[in-house]
Protein backbone atom coordinates (compact mmCIF):
# COMPACT_ATOMS: atom_id res chain seq x y z
CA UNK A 1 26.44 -36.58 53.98
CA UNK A 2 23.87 -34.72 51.71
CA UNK A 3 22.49 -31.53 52.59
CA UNK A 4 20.23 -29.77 51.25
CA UNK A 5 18.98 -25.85 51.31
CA UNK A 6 15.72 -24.83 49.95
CA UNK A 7 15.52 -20.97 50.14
CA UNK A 8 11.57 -20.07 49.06
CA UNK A 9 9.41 -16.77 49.93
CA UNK A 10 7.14 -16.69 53.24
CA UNK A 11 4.55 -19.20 52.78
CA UNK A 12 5.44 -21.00 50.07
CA UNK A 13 5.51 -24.32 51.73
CA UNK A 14 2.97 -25.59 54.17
CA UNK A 15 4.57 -27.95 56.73
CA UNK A 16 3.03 -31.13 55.17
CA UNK A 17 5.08 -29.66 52.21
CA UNK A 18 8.11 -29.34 53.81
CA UNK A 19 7.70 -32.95 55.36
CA UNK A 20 7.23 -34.44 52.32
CA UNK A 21 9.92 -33.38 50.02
CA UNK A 22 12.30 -34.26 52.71
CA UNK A 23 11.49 -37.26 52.83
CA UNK A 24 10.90 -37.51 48.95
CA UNK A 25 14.97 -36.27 49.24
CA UNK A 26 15.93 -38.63 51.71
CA UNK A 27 14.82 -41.62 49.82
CA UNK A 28 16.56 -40.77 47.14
CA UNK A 29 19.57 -41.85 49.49
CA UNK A 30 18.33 -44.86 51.41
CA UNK A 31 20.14 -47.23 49.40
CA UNK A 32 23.22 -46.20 50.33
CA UNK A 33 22.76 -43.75 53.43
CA UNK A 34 21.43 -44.24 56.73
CA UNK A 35 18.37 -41.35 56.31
CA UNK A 36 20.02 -39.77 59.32
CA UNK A 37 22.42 -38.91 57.18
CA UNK A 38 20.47 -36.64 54.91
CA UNK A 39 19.71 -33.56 56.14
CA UNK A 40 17.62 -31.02 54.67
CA UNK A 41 17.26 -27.10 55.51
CA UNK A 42 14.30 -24.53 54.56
CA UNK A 43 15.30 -21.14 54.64
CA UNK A 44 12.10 -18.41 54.70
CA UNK A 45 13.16 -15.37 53.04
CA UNK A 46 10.92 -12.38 53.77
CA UNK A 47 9.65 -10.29 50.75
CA UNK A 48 13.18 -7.62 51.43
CA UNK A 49 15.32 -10.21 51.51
CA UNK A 50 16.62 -11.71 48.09
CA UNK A 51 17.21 -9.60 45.10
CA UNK A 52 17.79 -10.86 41.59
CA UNK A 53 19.31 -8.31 39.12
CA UNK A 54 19.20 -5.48 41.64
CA UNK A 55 15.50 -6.14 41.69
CA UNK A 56 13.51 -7.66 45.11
CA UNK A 57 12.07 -10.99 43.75
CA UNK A 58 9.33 -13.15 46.23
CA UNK A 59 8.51 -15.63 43.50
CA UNK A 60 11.69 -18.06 43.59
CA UNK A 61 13.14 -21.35 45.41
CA UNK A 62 16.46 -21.53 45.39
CA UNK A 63 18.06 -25.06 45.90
CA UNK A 64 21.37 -25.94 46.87
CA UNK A 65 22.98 -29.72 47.61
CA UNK A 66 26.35 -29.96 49.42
């Protein structure tokens, strides 16, 4: 079963957004996967809470697929 992470700054996705690209992702499966299959996580990071280099960065998304 795919699952996805999208780690992203406060506010970078409206929930339309978020509604959309998941299903965008989960039809990338429906061929082969019931869609309940695919599941599909956002994680909000607040403006302390990722650093890249040792530096605090708020302009990223991260994704992951497992």
């Amino acid at each position: 079963m795919p699952m996805w992470q999208i780690y992203h700054p406060e506010n970078a996705f409206k929930e339309s957004e978020k509604q959309e690209l998941s299903q965008r992702i989960t039809d990338i499966y429906q061929s082969f996967l019931p869609r309940f299959y695919v599941n599909v996580f956002f994680h909000s990071i607040g403006k302390a809470g990722l650093y890249i280099g040792g530096e605090p960065a708020n302009d990223f998304v991260r994704i992951t697929v497992d």
